[in-house]
C-alpha atoms as a PDB file:
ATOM      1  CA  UNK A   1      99.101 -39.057  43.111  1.00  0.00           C
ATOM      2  CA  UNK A   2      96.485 -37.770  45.679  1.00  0.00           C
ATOM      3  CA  UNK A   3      93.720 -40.149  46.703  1.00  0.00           C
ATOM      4  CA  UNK A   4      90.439 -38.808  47.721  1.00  0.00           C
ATOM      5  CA  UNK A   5      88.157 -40.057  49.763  1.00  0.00           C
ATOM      6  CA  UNK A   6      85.641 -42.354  48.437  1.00  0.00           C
ATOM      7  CA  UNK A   7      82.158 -40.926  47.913  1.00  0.00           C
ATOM      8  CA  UNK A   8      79.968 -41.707  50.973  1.00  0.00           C
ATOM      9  CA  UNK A   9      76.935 -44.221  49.940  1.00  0.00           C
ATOM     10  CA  UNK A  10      73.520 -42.975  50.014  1.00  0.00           C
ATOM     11  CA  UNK A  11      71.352 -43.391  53.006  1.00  0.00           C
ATOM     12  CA  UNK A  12      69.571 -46.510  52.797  1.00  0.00           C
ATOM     13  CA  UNK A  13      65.242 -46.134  52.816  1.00  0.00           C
ATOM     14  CA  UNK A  14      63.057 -49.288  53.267  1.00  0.00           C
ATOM     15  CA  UNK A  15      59.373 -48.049  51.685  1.00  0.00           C
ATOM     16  CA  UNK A  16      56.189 -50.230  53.596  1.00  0.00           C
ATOM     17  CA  UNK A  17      53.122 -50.018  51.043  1.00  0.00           C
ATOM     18  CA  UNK A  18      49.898 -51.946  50.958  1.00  0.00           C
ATOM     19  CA  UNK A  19      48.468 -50.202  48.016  1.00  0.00           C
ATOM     20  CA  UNK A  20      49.329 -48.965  44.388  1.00  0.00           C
ATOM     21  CA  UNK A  21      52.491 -47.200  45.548  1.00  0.00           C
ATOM     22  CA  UNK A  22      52.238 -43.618  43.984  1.00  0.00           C
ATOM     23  CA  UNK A  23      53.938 -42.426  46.845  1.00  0.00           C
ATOM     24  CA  UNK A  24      56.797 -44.724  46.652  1.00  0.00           C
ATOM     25  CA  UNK A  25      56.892 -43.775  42.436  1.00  0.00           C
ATOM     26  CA  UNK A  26      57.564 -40.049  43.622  1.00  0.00           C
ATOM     27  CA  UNK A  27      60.370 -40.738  46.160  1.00  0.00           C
ATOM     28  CA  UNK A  28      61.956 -43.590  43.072  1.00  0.00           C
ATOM     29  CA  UNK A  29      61.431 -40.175  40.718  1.00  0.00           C
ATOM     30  CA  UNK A  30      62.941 -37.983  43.442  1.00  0.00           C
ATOM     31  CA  UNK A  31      66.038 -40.436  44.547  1.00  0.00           C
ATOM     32  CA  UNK A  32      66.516 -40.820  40.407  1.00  0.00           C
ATOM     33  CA  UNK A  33      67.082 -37.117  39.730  1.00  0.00           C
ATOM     34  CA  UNK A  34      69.183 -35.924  42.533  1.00  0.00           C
ATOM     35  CA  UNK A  35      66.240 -34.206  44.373  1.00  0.00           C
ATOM     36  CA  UNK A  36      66.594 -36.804  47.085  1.00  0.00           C
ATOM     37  CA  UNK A  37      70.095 -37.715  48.180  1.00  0.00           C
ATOM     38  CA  UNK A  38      69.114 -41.523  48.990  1.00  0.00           C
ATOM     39  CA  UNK A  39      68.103 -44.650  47.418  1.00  0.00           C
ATOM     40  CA  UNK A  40      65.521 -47.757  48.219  1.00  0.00           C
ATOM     41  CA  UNK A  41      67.139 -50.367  48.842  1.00  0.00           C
ATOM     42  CA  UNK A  42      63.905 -52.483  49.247  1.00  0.00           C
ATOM     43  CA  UNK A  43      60.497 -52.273  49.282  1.00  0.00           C
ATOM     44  CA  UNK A  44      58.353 -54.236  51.558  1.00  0.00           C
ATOM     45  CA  UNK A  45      53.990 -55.226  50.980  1.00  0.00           C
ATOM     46  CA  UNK A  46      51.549 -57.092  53.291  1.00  0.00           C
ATOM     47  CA  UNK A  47      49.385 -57.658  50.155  1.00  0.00           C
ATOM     48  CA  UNK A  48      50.856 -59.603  47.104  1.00  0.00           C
ATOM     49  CA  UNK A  49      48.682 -57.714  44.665  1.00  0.00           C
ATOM     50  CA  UNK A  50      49.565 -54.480  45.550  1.00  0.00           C
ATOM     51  CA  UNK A  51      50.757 -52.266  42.335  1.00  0.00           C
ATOM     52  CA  UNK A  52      53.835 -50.792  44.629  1.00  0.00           C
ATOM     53  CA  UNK A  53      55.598 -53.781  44.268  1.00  0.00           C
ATOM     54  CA  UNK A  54      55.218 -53.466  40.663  1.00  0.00           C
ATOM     55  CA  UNK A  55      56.773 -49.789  40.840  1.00  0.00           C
ATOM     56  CA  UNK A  56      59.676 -51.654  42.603  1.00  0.00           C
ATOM     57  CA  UNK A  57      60.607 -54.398  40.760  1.00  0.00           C
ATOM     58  CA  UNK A  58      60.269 -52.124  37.609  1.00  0.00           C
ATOM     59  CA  UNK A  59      63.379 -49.939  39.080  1.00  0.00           C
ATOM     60  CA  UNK A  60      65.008 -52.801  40.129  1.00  0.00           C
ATOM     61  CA  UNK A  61      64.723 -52.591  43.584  1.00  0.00           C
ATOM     62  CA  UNK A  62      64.521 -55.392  46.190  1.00  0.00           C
ATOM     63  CA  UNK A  63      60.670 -56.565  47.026  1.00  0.00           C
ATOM     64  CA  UNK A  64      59.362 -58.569  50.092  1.00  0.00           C
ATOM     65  CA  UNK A  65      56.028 -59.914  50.378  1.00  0.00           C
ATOM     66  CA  UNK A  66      55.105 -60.237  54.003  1.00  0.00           C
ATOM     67  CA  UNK A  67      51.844 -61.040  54.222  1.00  0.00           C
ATOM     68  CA  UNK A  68      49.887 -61.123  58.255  1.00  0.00           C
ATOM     69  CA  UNK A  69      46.867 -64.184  57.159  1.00  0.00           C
ATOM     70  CA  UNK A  70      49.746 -66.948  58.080  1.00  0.00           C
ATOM     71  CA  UNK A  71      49.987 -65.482  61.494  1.00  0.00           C
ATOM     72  CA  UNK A  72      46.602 -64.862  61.949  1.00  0.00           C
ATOM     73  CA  UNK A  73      45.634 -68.094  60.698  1.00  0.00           C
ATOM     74  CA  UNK A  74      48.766 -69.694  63.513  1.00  0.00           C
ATOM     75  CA  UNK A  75      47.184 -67.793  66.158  1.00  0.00           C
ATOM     76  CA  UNK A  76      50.306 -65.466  66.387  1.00  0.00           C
ATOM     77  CA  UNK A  77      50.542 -62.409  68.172  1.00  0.00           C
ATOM     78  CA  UNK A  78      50.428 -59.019  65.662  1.00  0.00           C
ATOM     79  CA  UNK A  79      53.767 -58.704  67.973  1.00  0.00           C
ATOM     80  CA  UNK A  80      54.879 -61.856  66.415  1.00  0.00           C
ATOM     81  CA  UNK A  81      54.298 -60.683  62.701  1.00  0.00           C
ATOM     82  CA  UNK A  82      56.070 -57.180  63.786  1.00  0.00           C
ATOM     83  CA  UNK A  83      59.242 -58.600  65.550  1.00  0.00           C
ATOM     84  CA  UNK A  84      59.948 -61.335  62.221  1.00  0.00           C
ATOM     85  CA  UNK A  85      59.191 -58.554  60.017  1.00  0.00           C
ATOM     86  CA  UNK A  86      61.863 -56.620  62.212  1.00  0.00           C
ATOM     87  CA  UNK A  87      64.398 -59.170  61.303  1.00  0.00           C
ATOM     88  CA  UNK A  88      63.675 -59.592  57.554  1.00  0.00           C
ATOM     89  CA  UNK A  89      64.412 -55.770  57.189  1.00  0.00           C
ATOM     90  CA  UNK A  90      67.345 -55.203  59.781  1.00  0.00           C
ATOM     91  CA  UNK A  91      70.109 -56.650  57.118  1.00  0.00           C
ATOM     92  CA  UNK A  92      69.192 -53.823  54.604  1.00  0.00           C
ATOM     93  CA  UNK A  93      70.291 -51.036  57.562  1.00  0.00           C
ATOM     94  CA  UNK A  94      67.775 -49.017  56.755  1.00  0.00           C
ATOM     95  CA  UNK A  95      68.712 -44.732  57.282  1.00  0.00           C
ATOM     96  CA  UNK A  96      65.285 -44.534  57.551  1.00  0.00           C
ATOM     97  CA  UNK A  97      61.390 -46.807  57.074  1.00  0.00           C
ATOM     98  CA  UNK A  98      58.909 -44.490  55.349  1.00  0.00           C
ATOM     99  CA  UNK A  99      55.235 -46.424  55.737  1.00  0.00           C
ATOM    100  CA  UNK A 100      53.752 -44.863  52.700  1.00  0.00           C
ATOM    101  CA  UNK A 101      50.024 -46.327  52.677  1.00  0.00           C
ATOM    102  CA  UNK A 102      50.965 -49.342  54.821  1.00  0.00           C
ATOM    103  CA  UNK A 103      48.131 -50.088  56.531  1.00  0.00           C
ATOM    104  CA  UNK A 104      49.268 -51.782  59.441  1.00  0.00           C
ATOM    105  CA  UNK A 105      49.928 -50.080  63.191  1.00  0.00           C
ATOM    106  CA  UNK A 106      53.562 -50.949  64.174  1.00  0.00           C
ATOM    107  CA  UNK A 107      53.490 -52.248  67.805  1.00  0.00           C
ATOM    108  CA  UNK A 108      57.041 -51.570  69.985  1.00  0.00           C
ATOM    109  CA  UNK A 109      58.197 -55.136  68.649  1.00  0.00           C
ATOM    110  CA  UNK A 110      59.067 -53.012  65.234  1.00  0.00           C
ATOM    111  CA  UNK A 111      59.079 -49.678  66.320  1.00  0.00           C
ATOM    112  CA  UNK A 112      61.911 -50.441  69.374  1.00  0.00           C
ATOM    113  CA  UNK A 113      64.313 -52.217  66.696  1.00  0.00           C
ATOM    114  CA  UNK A 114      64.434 -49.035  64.102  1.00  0.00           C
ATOM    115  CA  UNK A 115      64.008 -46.105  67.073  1.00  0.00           C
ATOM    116  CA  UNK A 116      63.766 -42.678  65.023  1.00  0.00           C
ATOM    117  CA  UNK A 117      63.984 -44.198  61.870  1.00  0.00           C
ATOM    118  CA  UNK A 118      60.178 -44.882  61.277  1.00  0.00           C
ATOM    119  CA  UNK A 119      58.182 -42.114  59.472  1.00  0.00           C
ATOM    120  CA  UNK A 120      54.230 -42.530  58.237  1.00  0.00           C
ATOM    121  CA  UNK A 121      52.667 -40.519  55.796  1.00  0.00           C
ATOM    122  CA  UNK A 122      49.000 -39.743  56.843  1.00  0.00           C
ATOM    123  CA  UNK A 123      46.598 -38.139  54.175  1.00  0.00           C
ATOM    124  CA  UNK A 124      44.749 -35.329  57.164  1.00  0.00           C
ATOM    125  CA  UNK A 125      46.553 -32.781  59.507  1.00  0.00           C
ATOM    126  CA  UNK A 126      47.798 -33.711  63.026  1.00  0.00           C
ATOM    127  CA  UNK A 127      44.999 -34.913  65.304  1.00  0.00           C
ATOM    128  CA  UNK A 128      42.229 -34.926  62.294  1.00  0.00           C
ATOM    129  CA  UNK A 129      40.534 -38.342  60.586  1.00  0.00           C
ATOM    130  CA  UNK A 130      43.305 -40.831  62.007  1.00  0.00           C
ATOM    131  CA  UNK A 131      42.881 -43.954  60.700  1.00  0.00           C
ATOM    132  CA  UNK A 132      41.494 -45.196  57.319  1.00  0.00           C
ATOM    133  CA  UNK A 133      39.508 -43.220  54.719  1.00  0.00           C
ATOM    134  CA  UNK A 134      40.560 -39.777  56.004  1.00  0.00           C
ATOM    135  CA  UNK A 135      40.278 -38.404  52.445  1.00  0.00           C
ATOM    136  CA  UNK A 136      36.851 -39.189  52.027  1.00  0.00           C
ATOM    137  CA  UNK A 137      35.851 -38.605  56.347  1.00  0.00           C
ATOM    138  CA  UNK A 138      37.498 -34.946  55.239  1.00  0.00           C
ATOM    139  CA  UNK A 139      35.556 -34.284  52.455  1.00  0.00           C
ATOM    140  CA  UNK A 140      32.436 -35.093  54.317  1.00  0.00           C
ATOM    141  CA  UNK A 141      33.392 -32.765  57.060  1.00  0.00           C
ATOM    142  CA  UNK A 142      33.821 -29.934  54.420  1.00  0.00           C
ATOM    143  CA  UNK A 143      30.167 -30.966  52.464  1.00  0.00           C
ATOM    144  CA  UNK A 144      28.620 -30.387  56.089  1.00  0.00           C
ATOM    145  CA  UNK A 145      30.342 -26.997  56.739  1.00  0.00           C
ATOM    146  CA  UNK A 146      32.535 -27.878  59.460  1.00  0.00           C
ATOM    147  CA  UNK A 147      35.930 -27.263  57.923  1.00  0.00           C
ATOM    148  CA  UNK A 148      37.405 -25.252  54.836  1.00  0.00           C
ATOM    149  CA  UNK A 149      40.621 -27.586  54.486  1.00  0.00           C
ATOM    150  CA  UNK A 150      42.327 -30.698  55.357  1.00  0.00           C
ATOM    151  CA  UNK A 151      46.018 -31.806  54.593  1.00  0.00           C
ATOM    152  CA  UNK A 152      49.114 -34.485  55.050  1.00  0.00           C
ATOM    153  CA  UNK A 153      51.775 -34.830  57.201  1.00  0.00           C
ATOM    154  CA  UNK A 154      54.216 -36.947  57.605  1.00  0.00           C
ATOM    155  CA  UNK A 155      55.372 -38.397  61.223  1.00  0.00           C
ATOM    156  CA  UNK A 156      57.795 -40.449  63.264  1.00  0.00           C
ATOM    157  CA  UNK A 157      55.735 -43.791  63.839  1.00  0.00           C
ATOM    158  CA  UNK A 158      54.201 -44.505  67.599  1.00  0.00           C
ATOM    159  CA  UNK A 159      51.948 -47.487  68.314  1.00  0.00           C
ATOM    160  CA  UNK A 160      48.904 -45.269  68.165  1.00  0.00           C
ATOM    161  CA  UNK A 161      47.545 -44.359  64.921  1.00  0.00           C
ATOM    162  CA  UNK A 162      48.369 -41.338  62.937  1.00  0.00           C
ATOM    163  CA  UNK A 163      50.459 -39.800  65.879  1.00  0.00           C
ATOM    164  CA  UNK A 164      53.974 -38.981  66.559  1.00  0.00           C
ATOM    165  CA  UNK A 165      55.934 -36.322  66.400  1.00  0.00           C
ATOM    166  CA  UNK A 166      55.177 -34.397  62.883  1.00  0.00           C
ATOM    167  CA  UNK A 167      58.427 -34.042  60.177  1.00  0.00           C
ATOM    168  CA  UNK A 168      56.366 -31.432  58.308  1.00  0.00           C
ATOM    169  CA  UNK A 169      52.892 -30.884  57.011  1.00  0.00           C
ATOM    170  CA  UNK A 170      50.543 -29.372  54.332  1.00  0.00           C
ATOM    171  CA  UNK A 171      46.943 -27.852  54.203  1.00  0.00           C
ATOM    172  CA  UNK A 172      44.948 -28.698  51.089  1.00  0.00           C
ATOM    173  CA  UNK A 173      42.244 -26.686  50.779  1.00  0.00           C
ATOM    174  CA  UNK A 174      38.504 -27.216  49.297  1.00  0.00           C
ATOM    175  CA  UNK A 175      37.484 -25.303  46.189  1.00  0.00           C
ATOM    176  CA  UNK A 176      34.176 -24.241  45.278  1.00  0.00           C
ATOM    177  CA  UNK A 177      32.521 -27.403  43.359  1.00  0.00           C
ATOM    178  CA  UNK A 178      34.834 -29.807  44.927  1.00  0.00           C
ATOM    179  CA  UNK A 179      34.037 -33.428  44.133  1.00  0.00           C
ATOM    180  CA  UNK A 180      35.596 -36.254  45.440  1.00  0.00           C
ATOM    181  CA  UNK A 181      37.776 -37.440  42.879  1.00  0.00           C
ATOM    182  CA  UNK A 182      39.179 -34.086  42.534  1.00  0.00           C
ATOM    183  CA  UNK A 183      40.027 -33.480  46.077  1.00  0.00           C
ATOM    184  CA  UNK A 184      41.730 -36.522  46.077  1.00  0.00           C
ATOM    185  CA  UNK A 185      43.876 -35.856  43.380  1.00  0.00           C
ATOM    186  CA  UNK A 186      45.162 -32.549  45.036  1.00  0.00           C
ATOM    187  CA  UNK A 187      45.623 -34.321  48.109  1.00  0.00           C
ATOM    188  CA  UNK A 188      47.828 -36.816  46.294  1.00  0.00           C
ATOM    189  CA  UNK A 189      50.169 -34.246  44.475  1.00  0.00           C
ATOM    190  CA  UNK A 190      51.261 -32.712  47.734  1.00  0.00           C
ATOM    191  CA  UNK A 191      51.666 -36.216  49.146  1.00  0.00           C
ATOM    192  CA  UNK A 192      54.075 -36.783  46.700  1.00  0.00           C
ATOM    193  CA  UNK A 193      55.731 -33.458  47.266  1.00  0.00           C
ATOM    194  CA  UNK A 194      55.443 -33.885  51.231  1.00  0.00           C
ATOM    195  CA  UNK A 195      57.165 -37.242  51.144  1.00  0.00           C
ATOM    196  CA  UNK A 196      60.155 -36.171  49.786  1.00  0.00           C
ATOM    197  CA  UNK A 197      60.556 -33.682  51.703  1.00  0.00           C
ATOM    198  CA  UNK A 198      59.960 -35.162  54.545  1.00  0.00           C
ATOM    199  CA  UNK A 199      62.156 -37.873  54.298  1.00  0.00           C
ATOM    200  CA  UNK A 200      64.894 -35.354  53.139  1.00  0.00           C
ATOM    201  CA  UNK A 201      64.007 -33.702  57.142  1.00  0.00           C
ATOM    202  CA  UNK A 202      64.203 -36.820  58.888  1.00  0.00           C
ATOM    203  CA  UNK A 203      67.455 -37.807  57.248  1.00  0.00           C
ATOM    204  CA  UNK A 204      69.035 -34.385  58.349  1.00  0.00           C
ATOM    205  CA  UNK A 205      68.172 -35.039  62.304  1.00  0.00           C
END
């Protein structure tokens, strides 16, 4: 009787969210049908009632609530918070940390414990509307005639915001009539597409 070798386990993602987790539903859907070769093996929020953990418990994966208030409120260092929140996650030996709408910026405390493995999804194209609200800052932009698109990328995690280098991207353009809502609706559906493949790029370096 030949043995064969036993099938290698998945690579291992840890998914950061502050928010309603959409992002982290489309890399659950992806991991469920074969379209990513991974699984989450825990998913981590700084805000107790954000949906995402929801999304998680409802597929049965691991949840951590790690909120920043007790540190602030101890007069810890944001260093601190990053370097405990370092050690809650290195047991799950994570393949890879995919900050999908975590809004925190990682300081080297985190960043120099998982070195490569970080990755940040970031609703504009590289060096455009860093930090919050870049959705709505781009749409502005386009009402005022100064650009005819925006995008997403996805990026290995530095300590300053929204840079790194960038896994892969996508432009999203404006329509004719564009409101709001619908621009952020587009912007979300290639999200969900970018994320996966993104994290399906990082995994192969």
């Amino acid at each position: 009787m030949t043995l064969s070798p036993s099938p290698r386990a998945l690579p291992r993602l840890v998914v950061l969210l502050s928010g309603s987790g959409s992002n982290l539903q489309a890399i659950l859907d992806a991991c469920a049908s074969g379209a990513l070769s991974a699984q989450v093996a825990l998913v981590v929020s700084n805000r107790k009632a954000a949906y995402g953990l929801t999304r998680a418990a409802q597929a049965g994966v691991p949840t951590l609530y790690f909120p920043l208030k007790p540190y602030t409120d101890a007069g810890k260092s944001r260093a601190q918070y990053d370097a405990d929140l370092a050690a809650q996650l290195a047991p799950f030996q994570p393949d890879l940390i995919v900050l999908a709408g975590w809004m925190h910026v990682f300081s080297p405390a985190f960043l120099s414990c998982f070195a490569g493995k970080v990755v940040n999804l970031h609703p504009a194209l590289p060096g455009m509307f860093p930090g919050a609200h870049a959705i709505a800052r781009a749409y502005d932009a386009w009402r005022r005639g100064e650009i005819a698109h925006s995008g997403c990328m996805v990026h290995f995690a530095v300590p300053e915001v929204d840079a790194g280098p960038v896994i892969a991207q996508r432009i999203v353009p404006f329509q004719p009539g564009d409101t709001l809502e619908a621009y952020e609706a587009r912007m979300h559906t290639a999200e969900h597409e970018l994320i996966v493949e993104a994290i399906r790029l990082a995994l192969a370096t």
